[in-house]
C-alpha atoms as a PDB file:
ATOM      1  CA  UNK A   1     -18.467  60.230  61.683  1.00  0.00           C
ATOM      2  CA  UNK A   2     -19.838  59.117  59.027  1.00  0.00           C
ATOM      3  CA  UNK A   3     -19.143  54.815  57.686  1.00  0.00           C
ATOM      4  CA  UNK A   4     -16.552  56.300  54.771  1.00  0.00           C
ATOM      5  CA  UNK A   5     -14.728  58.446  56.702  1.00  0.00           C
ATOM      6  CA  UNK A   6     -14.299  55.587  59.333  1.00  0.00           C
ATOM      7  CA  UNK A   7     -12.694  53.518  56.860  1.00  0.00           C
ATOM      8  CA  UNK A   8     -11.023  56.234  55.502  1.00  0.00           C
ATOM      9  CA  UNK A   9      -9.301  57.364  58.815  1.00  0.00           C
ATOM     10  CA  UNK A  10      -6.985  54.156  59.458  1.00  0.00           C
ATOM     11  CA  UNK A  11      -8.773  53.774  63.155  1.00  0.00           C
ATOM     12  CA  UNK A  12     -10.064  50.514  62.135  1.00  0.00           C
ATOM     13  CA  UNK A  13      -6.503  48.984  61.338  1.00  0.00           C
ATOM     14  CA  UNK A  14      -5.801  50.548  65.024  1.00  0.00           C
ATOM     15  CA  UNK A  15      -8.616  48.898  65.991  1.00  0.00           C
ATOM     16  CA  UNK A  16      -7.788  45.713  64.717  1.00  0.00           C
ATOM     17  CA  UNK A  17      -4.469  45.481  66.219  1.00  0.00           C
ATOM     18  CA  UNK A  18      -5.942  46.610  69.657  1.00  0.00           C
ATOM     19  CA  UNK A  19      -5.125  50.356  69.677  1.00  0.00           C
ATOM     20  CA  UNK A  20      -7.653  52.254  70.505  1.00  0.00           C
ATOM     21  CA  UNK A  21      -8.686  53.494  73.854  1.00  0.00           C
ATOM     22  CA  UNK A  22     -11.804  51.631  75.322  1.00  0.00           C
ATOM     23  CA  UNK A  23     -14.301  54.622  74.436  1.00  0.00           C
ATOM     24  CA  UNK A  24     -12.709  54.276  70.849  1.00  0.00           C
ATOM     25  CA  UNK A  25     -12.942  50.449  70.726  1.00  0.00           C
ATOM     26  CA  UNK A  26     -16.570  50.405  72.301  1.00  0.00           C
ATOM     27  CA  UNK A  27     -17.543  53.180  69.553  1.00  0.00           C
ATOM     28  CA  UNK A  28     -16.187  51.143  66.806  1.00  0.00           C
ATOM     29  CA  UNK A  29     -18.096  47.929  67.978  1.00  0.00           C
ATOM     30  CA  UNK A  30     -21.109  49.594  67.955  1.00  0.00           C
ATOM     31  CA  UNK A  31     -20.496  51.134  64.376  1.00  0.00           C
ATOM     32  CA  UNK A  32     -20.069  47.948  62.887  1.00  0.00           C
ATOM     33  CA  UNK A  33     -22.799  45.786  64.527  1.00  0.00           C
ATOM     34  CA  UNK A  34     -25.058  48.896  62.966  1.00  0.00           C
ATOM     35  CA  UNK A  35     -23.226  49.147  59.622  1.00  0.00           C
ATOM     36  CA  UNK A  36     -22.163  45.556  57.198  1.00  0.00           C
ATOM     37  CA  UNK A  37     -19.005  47.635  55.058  1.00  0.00           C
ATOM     38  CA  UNK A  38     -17.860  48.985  58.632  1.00  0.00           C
ATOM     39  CA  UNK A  39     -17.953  45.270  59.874  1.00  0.00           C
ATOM     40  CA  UNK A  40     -16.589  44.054  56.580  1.00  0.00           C
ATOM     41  CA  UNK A  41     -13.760  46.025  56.569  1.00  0.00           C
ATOM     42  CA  UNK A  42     -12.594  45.124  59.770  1.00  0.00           C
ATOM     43  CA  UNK A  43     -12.761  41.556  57.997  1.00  0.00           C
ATOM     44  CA  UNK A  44     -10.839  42.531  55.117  1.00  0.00           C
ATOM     45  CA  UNK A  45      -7.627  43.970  57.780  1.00  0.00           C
ATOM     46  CA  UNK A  46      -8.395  40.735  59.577  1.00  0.00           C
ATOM     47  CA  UNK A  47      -7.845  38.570  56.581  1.00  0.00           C
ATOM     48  CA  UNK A  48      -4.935  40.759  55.312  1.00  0.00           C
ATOM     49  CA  UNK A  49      -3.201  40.485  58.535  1.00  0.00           C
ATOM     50  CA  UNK A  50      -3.329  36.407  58.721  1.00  0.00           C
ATOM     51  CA  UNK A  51      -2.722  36.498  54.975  1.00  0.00           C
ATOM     52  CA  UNK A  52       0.998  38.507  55.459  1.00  0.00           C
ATOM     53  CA  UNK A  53       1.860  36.373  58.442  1.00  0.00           C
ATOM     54  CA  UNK A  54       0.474  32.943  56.120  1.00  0.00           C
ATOM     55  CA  UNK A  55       2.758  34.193  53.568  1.00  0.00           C
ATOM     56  CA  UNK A  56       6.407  34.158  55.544  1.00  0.00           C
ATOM     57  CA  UNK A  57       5.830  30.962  55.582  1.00  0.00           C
ATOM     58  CA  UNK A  58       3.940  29.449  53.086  1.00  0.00           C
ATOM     59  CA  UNK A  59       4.831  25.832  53.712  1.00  0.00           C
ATOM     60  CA  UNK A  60       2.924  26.200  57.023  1.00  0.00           C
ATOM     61  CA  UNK A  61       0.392  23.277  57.610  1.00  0.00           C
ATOM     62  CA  UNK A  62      -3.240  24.035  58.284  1.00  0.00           C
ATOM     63  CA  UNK A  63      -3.363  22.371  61.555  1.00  0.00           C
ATOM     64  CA  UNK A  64      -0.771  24.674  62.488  1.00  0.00           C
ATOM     65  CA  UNK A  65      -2.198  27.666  60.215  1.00  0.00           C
ATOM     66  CA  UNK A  66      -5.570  27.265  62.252  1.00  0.00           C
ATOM     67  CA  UNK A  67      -4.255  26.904  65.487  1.00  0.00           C
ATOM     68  CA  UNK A  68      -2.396  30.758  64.906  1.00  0.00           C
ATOM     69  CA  UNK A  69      -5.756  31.688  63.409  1.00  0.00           C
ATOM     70  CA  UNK A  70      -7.552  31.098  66.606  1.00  0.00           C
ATOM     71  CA  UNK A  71      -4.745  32.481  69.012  1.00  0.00           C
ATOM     72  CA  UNK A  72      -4.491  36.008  66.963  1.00  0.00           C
ATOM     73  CA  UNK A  73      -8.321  36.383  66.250  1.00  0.00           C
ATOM     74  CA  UNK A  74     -10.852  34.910  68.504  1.00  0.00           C
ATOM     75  CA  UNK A  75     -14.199  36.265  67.317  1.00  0.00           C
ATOM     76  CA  UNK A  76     -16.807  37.679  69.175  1.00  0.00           C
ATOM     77  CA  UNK A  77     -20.680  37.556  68.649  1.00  0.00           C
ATOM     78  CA  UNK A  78     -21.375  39.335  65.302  1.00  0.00           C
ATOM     79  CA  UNK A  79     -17.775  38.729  63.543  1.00  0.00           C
ATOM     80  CA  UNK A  80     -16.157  41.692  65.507  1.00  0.00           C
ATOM     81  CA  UNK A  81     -12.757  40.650  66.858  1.00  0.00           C
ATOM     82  CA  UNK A  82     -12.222  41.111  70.205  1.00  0.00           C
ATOM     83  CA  UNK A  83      -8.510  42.689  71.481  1.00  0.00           C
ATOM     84  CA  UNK A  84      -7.063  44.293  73.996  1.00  0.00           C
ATOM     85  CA  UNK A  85      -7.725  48.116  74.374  1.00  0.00           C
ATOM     86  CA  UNK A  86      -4.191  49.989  74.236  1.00  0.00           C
ATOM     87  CA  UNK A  87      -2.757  53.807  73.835  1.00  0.00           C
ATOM     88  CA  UNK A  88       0.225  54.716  71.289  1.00  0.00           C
ATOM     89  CA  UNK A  89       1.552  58.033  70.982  1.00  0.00           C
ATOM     90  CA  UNK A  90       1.618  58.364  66.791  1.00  0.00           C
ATOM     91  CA  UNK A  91       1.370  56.101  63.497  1.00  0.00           C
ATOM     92  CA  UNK A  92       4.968  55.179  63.749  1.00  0.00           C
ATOM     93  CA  UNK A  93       4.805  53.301  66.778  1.00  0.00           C
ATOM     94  CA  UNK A  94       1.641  51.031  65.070  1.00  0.00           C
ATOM     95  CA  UNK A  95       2.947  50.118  62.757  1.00  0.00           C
ATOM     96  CA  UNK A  96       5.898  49.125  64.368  1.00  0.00           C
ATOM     97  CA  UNK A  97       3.919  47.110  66.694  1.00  0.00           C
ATOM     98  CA  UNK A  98       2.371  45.538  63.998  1.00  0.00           C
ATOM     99  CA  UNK A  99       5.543  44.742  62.141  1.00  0.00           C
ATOM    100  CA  UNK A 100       6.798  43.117  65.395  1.00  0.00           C
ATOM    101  CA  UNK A 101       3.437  41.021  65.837  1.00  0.00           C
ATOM    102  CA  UNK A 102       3.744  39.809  62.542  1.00  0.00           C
ATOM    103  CA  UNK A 103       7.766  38.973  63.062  1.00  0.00           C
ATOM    104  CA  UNK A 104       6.688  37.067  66.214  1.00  0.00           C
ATOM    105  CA  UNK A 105       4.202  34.961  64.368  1.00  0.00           C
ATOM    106  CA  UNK A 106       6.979  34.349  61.538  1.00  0.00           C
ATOM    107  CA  UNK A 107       9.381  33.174  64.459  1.00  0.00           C
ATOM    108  CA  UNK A 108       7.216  31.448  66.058  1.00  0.00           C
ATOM    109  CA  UNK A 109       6.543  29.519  62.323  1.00  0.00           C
ATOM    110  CA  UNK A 110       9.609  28.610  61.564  1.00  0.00           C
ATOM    111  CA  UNK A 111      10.459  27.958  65.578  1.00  0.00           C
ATOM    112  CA  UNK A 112       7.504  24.964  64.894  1.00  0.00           C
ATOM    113  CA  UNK A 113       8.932  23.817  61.072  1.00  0.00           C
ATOM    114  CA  UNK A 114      12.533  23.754  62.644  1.00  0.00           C
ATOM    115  CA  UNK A 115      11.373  21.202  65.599  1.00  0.00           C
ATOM    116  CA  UNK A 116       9.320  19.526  62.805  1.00  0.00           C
ATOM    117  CA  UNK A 117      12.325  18.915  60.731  1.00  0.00           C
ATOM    118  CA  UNK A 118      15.011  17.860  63.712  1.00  0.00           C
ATOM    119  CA  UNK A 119      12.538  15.451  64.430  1.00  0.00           C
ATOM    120  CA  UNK A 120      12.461  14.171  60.839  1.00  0.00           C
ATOM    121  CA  UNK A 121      15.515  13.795  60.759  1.00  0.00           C
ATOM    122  CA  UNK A 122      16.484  11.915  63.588  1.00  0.00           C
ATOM    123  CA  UNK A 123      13.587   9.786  62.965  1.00  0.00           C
ATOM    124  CA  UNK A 124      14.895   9.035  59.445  1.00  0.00           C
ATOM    125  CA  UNK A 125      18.700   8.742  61.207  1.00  0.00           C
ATOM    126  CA  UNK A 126      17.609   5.810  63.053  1.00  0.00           C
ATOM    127  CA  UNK A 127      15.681   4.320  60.826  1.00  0.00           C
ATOM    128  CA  UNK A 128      19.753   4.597  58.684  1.00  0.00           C
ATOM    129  CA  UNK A 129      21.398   2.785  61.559  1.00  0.00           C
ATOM    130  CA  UNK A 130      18.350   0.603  62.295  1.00  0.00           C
ATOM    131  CA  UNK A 131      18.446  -0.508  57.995  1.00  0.00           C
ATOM    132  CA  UNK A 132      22.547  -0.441  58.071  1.00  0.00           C
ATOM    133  CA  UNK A 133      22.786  -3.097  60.772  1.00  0.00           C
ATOM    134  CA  UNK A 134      20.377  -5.393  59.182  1.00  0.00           C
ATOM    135  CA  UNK A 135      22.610  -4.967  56.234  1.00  0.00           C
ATOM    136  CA  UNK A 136      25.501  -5.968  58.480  1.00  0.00           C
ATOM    137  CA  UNK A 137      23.782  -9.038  59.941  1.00  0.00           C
ATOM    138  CA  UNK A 138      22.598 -10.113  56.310  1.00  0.00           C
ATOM    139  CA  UNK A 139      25.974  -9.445  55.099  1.00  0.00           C
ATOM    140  CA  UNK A 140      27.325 -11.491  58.520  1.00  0.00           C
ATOM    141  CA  UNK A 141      25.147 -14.539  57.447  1.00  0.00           C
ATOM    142  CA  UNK A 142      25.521 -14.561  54.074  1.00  0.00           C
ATOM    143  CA  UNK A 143      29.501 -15.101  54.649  1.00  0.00           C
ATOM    144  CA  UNK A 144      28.690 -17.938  57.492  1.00  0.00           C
ATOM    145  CA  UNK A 145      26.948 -19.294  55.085  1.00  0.00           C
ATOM    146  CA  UNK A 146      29.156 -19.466  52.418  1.00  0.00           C
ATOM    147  CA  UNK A 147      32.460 -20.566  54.410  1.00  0.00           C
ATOM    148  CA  UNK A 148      30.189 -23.285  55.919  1.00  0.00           C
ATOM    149  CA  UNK A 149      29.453 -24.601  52.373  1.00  0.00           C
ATOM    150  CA  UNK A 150      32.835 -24.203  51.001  1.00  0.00           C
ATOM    151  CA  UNK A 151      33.848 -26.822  53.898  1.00  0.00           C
ATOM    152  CA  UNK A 152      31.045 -29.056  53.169  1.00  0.00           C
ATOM    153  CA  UNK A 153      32.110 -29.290  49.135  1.00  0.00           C
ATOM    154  CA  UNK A 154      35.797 -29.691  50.184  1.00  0.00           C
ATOM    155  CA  UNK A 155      36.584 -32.362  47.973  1.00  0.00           C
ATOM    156  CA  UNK A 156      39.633 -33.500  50.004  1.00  0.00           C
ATOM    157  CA  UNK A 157      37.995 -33.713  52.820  1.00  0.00           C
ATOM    158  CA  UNK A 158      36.810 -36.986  54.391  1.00  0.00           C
ATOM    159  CA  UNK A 159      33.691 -37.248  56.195  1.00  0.00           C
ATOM    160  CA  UNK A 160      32.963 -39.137  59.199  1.00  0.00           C
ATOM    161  CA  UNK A 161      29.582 -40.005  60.510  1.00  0.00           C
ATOM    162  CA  UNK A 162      28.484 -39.917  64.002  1.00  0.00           C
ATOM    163  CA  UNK A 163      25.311 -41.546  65.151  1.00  0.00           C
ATOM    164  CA  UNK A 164      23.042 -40.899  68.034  1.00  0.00           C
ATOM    165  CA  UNK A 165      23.553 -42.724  71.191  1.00  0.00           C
ATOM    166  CA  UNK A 166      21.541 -44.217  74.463  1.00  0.00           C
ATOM    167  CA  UNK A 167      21.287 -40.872  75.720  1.00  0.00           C
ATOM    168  CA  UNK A 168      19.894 -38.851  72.215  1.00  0.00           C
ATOM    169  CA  UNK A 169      19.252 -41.389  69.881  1.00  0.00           C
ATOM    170  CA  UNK A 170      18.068 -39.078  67.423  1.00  0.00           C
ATOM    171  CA  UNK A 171      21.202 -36.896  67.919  1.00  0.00           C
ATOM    172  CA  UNK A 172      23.430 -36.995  64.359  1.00  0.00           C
ATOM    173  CA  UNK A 173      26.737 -34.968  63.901  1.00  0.00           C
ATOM    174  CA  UNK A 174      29.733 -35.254  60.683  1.00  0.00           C
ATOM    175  CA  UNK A 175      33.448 -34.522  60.973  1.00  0.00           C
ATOM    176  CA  UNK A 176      35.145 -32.944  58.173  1.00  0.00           C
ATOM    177  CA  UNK A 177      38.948 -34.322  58.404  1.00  0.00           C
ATOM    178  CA  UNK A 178      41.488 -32.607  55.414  1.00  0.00           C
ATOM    179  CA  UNK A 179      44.561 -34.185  55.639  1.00  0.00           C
ATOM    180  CA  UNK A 180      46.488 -31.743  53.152  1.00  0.00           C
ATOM    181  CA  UNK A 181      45.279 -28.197  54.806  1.00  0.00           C
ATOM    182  CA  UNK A 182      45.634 -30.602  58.533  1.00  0.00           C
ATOM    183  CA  UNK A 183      42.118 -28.868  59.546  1.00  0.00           C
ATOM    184  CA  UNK A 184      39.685 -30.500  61.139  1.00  0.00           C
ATOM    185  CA  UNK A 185      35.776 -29.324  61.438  1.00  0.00           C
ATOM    186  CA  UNK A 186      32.788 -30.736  63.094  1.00  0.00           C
ATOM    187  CA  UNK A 187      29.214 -30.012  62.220  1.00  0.00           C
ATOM    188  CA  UNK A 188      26.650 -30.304  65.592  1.00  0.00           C
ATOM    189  CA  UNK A 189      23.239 -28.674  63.670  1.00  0.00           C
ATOM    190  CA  UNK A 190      22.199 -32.631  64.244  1.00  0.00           C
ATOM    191  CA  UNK A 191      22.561 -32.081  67.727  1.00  0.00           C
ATOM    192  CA  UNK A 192      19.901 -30.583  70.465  1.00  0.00           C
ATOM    193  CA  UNK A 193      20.504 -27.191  72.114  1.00  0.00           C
ATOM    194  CA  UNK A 194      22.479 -27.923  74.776  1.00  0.00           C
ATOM    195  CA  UNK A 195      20.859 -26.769  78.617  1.00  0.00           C
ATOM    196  CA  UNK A 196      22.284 -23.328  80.442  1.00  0.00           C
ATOM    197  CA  UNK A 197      25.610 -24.060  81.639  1.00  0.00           C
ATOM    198  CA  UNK A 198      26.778 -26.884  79.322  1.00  0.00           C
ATOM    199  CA  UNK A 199      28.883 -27.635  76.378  1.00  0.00           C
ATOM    200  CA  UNK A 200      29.336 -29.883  73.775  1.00  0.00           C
ATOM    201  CA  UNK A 201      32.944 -31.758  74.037  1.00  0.00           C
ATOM    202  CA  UNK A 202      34.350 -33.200  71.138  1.00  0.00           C
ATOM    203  CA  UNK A 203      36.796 -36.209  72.010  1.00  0.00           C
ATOM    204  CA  UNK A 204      39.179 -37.812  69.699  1.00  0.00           C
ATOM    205  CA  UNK A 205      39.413 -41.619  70.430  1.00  0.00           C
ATOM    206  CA  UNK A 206      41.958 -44.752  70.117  1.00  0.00           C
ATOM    207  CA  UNK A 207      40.202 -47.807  70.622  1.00  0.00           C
ATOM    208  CA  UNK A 208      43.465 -50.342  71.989  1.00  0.00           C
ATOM    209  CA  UNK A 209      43.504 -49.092  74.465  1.00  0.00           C
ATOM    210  CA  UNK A 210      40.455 -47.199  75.057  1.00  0.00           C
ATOM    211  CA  UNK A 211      42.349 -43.112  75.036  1.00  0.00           C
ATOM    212  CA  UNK A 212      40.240 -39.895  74.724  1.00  0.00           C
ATOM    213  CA  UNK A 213      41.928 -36.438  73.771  1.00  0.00           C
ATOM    214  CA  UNK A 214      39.846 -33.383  73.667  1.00  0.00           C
ATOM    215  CA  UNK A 215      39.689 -31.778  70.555  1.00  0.00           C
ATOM    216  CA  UNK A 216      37.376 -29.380  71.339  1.00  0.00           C
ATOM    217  CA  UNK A 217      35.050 -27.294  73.296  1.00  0.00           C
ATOM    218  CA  UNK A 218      31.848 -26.110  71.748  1.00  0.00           C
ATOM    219  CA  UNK A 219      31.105 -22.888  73.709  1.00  0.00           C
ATOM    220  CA  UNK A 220      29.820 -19.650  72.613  1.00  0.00           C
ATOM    221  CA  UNK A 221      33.901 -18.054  72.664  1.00  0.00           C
ATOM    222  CA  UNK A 222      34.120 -20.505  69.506  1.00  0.00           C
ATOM    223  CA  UNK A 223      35.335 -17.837  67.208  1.00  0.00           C
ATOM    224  CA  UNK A 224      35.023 -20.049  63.706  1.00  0.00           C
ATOM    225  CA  UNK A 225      32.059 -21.049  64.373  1.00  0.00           C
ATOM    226  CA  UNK A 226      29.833 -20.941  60.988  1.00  0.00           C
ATOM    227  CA  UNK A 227      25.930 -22.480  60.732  1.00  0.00           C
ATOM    228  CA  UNK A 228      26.741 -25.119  63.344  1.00  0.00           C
ATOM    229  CA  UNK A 229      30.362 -25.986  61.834  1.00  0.00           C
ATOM    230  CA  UNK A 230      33.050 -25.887  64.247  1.00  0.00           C
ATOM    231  CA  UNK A 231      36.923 -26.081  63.560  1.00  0.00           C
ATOM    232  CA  UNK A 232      38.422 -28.272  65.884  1.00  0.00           C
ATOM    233  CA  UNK A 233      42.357 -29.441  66.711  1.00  0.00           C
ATOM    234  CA  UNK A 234      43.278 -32.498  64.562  1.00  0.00           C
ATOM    235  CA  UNK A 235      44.790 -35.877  65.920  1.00  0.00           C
ATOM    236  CA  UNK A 236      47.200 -37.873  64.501  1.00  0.00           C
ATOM    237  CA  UNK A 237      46.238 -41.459  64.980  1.00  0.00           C
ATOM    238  CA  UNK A 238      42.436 -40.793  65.508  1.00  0.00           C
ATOM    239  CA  UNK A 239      40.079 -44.288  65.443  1.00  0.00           C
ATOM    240  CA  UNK A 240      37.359 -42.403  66.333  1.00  0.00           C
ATOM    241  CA  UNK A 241      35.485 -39.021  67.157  1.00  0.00           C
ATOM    242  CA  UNK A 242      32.965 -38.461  69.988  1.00  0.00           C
ATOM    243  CA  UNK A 243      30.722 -35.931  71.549  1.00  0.00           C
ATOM    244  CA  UNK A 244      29.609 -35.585  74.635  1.00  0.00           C
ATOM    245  CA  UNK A 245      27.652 -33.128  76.995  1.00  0.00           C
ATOM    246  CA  UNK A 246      29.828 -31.740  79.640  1.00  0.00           C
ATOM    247  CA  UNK A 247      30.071 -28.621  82.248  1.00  0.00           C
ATOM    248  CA  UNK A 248      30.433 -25.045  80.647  1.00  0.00           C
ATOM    249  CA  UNK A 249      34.539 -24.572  80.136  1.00  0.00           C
ATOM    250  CA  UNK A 250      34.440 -28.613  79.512  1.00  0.00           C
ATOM    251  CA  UNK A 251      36.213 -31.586  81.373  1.00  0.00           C
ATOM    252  CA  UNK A 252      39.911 -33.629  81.597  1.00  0.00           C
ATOM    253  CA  UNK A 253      37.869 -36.695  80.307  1.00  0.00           C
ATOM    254  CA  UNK A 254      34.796 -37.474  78.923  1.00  0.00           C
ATOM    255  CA  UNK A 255      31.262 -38.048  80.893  1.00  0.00           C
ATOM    256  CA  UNK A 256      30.420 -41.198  79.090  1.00  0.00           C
ATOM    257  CA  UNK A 257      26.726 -41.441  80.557  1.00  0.00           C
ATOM    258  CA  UNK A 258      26.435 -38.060  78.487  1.00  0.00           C
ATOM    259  CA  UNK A 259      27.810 -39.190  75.441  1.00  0.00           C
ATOM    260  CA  UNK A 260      24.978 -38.173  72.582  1.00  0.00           C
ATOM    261  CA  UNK A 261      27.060 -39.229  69.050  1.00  0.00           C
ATOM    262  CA  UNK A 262      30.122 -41.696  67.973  1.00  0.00           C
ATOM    263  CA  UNK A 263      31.328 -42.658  65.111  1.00  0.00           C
ATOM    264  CA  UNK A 264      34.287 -44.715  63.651  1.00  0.00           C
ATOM    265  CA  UNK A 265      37.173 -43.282  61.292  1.00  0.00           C
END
């Protein structure tokens, strides 16, 4: 048989897709190491047959496009492609096993681009929640913030100093007293972070005789709490305000050797 009527016959397409019996397929090797257009066109069928699978998806990547490459074609010495020898009973059933490896190869695409894209996409959904509860925190802050000013410009409110003592003598703190709302806040960013299991205590104080009344405990269930600014109970009759470090859940009277700031009304 002559290198024309080779081409001509469709037995290299067979032979391509792994058809042919072993005499057949040996034949055909031999045929095209001997003859370049019998060996070319087994490279053209090659080419066409990666080019139809390429093209139900043409998105594909090449990393991906390669790796299918090298899995349907692995080349021999010479540029033949080696493939399984296999008997079929008439053209109908090749090219219906050729339509069904070329199917398979299309499933198998889109099988990759589908777990390409679910990951995408829950990548990019937690990235959402991940951006959305910055917003929230931002959003958290910025109203802190802005409540903790609005107390600090209160014009009717009246501001009391309170100045370090023996214990933290670098210690500060300021009560905000408004008589005509009857609120009463105290800001503690002058004060150290208190140590695990321990509270600030703020105690209002009469002087003649010496009375304390707790005002306040300065724990982390302190639900107003807004950049260090505190609301606390007010007291009628106050002379003074102190703060003192006390036992988580606080005490029935203040700890004196563990009072950090005092001031007078």
């Amino acid at each position: 048989m002559s290198s024309n009527e080779l081409i001509e016959s469709g037995t290299l397409e067979l032979f391509v897709f792994g058809l042919l019996s072993e005499a057949e397929n040996n034949e055909v090797q031999e045929m095209a190491k001997k003859d370049s257009e019998v060996q070319d066109e087994i490279i053209a069928i090659e080419k066409a047959v990666i080019n139809l699978s390429y093209s139900i998806s043409p998105r594909l990547s090449a990393q991906n496009y390669n790796r299918i490459y090298a899995k349907l074609i692995e080349k021999q010495e010479g540029g033949v492609v080696q493939m399984d020898t296999r008997r079929s009973g008439g053209i109908s059933q090749y090219i219906g096993w050729a339509a069904a490896v070329i199917l398979l190869i299309g499933i198998g695409i889109q099988y990759m681009k589908y777990n390409e894209v679910t990951q995408e996409a829950e990548q990019a959904t937690a990235e959402r929640n991940k951006f959305e509860q910055m917003v929230a925190s931002i959003e958290q802050e910025k109203t802190q913030t802005e409540r903790a000013l609005e107390i600090v410009r209160d014009k009717g409110n009246a501001v009391i100093s309170l100045d370090g003592q023996q214990v933290a003598p670098d210690a500060y703190a300021k009560i905000y007293v408004n008589k005509d709302d009857n609120e009463t806040y105290v800001d503690i960013a002058g004060l150290p972070e208190p140590p695990e299991g321990k509270v600030y205590q703020v105690w209002a104080l009469k002087l003649s005789p010496f009375t304390p009344t707790s005002i306040g405990v300065l724990d982390a269930s302190t639900a107003d709490a807004n950049k260090g600014i505190y609301k606390v109970d007010t007291f009628e009759g106050v002379e003074a305000f102190g703060i003192t470090l006390e036992p988580a859940g606080g005490s029935p009277s203040p700890t004196l050797e563990q009072l950090y700031t005092l001031g007078k009304v």
